[in-house]
C-alpha atoms as a PDB file:
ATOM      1  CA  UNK A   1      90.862 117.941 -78.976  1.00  0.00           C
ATOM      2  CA  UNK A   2      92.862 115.236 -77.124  1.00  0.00           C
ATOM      3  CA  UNK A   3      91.271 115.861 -74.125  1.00  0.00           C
ATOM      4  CA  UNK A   4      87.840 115.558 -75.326  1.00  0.00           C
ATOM      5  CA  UNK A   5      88.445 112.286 -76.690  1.00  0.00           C
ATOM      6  CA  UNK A   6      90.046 111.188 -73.316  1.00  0.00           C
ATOM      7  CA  UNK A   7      87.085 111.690 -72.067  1.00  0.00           C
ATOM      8  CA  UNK A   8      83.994 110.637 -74.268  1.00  0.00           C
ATOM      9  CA  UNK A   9      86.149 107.282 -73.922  1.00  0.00           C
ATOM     10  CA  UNK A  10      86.074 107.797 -70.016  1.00  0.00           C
ATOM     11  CA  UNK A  11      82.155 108.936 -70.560  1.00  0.00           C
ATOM     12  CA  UNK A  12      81.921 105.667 -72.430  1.00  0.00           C
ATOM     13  CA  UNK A  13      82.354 103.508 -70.133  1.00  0.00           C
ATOM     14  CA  UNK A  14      80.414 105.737 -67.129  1.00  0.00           C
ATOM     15  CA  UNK A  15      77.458 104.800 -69.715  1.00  0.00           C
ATOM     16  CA  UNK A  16      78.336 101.333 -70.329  1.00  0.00           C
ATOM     17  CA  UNK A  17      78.502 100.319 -66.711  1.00  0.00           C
ATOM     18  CA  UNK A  18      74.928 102.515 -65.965  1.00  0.00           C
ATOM     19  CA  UNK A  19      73.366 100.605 -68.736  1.00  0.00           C
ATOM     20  CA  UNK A  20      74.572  97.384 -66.902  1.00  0.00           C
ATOM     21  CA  UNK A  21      74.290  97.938 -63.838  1.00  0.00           C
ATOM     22  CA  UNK A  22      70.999  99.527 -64.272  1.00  0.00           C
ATOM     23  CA  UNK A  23      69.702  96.118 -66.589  1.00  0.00           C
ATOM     24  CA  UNK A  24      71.202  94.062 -63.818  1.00  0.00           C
ATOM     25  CA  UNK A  25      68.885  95.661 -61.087  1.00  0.00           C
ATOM     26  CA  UNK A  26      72.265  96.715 -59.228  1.00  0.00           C
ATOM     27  CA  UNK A  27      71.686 100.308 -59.537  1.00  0.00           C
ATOM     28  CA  UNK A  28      68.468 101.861 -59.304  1.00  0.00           C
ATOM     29  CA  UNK A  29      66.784 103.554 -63.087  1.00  0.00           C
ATOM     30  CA  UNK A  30      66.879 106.939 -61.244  1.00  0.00           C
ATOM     31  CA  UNK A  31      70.588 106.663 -60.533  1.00  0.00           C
ATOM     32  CA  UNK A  32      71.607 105.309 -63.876  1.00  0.00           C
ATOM     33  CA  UNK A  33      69.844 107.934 -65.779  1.00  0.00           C
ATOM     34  CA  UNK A  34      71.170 110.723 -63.333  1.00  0.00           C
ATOM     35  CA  UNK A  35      75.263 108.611 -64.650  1.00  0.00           C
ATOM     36  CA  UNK A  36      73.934 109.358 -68.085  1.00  0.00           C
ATOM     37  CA  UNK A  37      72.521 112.707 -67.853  1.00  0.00           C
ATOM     38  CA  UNK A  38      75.793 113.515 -66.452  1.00  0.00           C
ATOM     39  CA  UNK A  39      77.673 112.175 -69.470  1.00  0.00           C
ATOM     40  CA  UNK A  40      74.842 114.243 -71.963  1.00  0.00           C
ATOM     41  CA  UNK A  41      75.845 117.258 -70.203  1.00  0.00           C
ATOM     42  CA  UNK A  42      79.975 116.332 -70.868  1.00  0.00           C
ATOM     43  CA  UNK A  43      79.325 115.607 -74.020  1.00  0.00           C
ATOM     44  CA  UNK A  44      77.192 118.681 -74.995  1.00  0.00           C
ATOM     45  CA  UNK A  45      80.117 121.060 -73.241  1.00  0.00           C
ATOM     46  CA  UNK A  46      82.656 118.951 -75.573  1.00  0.00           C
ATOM     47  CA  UNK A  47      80.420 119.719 -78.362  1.00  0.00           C
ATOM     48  CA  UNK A  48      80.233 123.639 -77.324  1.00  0.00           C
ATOM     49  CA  UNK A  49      84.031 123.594 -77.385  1.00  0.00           C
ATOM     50  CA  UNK A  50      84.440 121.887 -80.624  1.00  0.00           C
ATOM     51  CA  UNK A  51      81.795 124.412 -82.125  1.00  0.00           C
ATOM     52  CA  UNK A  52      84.195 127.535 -81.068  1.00  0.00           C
ATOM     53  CA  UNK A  53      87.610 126.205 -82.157  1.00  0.00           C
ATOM     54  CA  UNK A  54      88.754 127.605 -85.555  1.00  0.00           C
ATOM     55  CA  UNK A  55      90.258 125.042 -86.528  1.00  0.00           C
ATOM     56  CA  UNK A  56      91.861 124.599 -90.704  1.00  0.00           C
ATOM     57  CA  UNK A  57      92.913 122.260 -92.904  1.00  0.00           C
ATOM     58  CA  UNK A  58      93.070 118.501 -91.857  1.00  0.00           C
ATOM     59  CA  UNK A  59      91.741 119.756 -88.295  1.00  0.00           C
ATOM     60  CA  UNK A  60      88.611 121.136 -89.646  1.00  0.00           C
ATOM     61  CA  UNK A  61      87.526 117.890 -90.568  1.00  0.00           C
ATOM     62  CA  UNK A  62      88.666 115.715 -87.422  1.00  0.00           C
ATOM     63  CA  UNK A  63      86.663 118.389 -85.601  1.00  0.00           C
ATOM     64  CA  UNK A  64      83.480 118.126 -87.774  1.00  0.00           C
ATOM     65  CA  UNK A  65      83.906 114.256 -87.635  1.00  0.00           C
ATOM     66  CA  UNK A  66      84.368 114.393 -83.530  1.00  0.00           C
ATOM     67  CA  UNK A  67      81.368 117.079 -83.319  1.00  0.00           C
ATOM     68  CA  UNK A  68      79.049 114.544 -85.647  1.00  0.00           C
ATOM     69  CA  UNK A  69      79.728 111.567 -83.169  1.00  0.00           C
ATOM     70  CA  UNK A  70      79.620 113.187 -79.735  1.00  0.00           C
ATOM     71  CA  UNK A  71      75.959 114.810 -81.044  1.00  0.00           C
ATOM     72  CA  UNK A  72      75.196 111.315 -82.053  1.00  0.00           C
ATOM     73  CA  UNK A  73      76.305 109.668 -78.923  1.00  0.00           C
ATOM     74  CA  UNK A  74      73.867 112.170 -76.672  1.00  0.00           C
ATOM     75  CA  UNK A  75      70.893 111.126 -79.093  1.00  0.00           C
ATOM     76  CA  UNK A  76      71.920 107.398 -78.093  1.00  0.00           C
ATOM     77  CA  UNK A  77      72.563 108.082 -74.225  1.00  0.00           C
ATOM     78  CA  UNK A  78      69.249 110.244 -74.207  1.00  0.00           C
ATOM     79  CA  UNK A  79      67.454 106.966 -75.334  1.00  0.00           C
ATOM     80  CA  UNK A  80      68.750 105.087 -73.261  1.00  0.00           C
ATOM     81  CA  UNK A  81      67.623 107.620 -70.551  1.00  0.00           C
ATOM     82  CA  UNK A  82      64.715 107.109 -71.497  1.00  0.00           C
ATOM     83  CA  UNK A  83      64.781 103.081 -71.293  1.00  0.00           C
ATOM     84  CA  UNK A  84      65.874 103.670 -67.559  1.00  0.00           C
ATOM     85  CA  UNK A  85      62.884 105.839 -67.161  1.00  0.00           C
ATOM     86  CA  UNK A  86      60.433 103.172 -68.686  1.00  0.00           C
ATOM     87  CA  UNK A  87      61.862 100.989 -65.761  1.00  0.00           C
ATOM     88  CA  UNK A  88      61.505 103.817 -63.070  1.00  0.00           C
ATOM     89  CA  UNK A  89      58.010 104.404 -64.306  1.00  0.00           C
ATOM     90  CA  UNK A  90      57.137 100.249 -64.303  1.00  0.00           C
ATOM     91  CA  UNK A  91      57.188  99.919 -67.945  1.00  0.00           C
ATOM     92  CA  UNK A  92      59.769  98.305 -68.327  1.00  0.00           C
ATOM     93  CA  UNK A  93      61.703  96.084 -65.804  1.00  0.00           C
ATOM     94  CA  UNK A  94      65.432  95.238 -65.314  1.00  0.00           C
ATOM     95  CA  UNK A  95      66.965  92.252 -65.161  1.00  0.00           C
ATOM     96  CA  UNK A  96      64.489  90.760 -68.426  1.00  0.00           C
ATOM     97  CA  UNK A  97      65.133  91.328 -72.045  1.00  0.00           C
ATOM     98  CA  UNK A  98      65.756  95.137 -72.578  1.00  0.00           C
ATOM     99  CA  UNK A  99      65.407  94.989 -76.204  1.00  0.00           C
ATOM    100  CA  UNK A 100      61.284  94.346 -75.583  1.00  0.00           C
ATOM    101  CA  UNK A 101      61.426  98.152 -74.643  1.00  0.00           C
ATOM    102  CA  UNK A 102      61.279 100.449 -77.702  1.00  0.00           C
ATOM    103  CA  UNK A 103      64.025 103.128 -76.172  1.00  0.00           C
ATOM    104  CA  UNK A 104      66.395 100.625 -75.596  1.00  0.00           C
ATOM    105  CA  UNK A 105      65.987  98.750 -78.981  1.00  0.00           C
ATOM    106  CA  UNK A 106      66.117 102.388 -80.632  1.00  0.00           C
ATOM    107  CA  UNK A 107      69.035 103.653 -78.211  1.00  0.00           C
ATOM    108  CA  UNK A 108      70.635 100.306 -79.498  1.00  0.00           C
ATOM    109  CA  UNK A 109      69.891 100.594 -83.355  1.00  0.00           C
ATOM    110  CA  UNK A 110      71.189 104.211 -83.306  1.00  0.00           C
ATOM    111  CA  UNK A 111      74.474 103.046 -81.202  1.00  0.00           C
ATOM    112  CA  UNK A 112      75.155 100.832 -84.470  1.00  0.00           C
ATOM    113  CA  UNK A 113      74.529 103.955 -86.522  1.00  0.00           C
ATOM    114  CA  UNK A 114      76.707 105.873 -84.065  1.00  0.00           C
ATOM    115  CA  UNK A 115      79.613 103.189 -84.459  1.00  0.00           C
ATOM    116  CA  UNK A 116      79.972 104.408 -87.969  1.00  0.00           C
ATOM    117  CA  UNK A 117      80.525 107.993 -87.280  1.00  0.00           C
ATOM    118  CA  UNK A 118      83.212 106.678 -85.126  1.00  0.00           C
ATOM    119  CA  UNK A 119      84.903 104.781 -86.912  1.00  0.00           C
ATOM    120  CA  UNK A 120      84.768 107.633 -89.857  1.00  0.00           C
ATOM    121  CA  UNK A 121      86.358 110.077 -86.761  1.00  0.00           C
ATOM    122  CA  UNK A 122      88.815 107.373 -85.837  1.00  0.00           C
ATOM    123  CA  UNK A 123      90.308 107.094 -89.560  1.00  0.00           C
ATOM    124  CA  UNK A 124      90.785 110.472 -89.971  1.00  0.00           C
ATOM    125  CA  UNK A 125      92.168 111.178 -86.046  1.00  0.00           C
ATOM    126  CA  UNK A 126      94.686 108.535 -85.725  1.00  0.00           C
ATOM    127  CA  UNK A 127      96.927 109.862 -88.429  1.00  0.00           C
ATOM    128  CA  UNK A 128      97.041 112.997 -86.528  1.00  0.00           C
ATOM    129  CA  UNK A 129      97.395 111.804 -82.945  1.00  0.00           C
ATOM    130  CA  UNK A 130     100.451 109.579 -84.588  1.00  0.00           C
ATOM    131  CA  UNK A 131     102.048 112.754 -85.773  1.00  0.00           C
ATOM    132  CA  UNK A 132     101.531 114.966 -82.756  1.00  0.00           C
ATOM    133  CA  UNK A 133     102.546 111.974 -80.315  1.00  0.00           C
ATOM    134  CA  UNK A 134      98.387 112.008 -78.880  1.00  0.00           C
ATOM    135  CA  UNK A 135      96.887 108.625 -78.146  1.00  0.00           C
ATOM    136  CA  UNK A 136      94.930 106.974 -81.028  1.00  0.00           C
ATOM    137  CA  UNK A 137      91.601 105.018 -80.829  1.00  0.00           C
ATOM    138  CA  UNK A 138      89.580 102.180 -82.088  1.00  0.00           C
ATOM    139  CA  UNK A 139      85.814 103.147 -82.783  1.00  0.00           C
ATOM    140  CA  UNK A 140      84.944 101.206 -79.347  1.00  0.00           C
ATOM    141  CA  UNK A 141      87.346 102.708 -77.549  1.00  0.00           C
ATOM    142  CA  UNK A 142      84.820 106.251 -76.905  1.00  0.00           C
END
């Protein structure tokens, strides 16, 4: 389970810096929602994995708690997908206020929610990863 939180925080900041660049009119939409679709299809394989461990005890619930955010990170990244594709379609543009488009204002309002779930994961992991030696994590930090 390390692993997979090593890298939704690595997939984190692939998404961050498409959203930016993207906004900034550095990277074209196409090629920031291609970044993102990328991280989607991480995250979903992270999710598969979770779904198959058998894990007990404590573990059970870090893994429900892990599964709950990554599912609710792809429903953020897929709306923010979908901002990018408002600009590629010239409905939206870059470099303006994105929160005038209604996927990125939603992408954002569901990030909040998402920073919850993360936070609940975060509580519940860092206890662990202190016992087993495994990095621990601020809600931000993935």
């Amino acid at each position: 389970m390390s692993a997979i939180v090593a890298a939704s925080a690595a997939d984190r900041s692939r998404v961050i810096a498409a959203i930016n660049e993207v906004q900034s009119c550095a990277l074209a939409a196409a090629q920031g929602q291609a970044a993102v679709e990328s991280v989607i299809n991480d995250r979903r394989g992270a999710v598969a994995q979770l779904e198959r461990s058998a894990a007990a005890g404590p573990a059970a619930a870090v893994v429900n708690d892990l599964t709950t955010t990554l599912n609710a990170s792809i429903s953020d990244d897929v709306s923010y997908m979908s901002w990018m594709s408002d600009i590629a379609g010239g409905h939206a543009t870059c470099g303006g206020n994105p929160m005038t488009d209604p996927n990125f204002a939603a992408a954002e309002a569901q990030s909040d929610r998402t920073n919850f779930d993360k936070e609940v994961f975060v509580e519940a992991w860092n206890p662990l990863a202190a016992k087993y030696g495994k990095p621990t994590y601020h809600a931000e930090d993935f």
